[in-house]
Protein backbone atom coordinates (compact mmCIF):
# COMPACT_ATOMS: atom_id res chain seq x y z
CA UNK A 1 5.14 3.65 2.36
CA UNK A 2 3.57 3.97 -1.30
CA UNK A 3 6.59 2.43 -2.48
CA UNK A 4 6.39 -0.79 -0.20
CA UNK A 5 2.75 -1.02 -1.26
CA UNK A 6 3.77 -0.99 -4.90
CA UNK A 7 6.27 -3.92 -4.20
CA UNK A 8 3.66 -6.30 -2.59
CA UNK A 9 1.61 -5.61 -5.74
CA UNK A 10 4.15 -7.03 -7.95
CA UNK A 11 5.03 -9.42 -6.51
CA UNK A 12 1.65 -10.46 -5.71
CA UNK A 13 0.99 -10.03 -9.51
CA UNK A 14 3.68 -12.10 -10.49
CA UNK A 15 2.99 -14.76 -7.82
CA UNK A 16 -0.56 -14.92 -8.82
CA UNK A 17 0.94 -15.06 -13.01
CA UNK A 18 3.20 -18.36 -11.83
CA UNK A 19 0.29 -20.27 -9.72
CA UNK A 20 1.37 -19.58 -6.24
CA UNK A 21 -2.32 -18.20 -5.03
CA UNK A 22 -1.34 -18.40 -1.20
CA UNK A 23 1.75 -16.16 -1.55
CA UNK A 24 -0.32 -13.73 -4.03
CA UNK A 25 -3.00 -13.33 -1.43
CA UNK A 26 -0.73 -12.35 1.16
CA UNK A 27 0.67 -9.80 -1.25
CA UNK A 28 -1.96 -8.06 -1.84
CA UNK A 29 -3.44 -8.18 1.36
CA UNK A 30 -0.20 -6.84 2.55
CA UNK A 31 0.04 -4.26 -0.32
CA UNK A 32 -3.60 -3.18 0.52
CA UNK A 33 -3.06 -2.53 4.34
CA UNK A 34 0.22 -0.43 3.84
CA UNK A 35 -2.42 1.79 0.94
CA UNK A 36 -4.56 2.51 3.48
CA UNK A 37 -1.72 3.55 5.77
CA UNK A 38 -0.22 5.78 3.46
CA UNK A 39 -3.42 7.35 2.25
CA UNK A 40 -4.44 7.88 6.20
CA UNK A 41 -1.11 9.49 6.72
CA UNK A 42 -0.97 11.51 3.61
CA UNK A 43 -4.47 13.02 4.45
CA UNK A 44 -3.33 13.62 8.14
CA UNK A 45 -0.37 15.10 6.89
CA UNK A 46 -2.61 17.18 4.69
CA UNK A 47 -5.15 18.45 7.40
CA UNK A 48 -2.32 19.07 9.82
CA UNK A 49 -0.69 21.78 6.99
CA UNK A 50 -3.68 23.52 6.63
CA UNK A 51 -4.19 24.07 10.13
CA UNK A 52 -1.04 25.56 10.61
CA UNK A 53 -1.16 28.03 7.65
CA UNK A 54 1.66 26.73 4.96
């Protein structure tokens, strides 16, 4: 997932570097939703190992 959000940020970088500011917005916005995810299941993933003792 962290790697999908890393992608949209390139290429939202190097839209936004060439002039397309449509397709760069919808990068990042894209890169920025899939962040969240990750960080939402990372911390889930987190909570749910320290319930069960590993």
């Amino acid at each position: 997932m962290l790697q999908y959000a890393l992608i949209f940020f390139v290429v939202a970088i190097i839209a936004a570097v060439l002039g397309f500011s449509g397709l760069a917005a919808g990068a990042a916005g894209i890169a920025k939703i899939l962040f969240v995810v990750f960080l939402v299941l990372a911390l889930a993933t987190f909570v749910v190992n320290l319930v069960r003792g590993r």
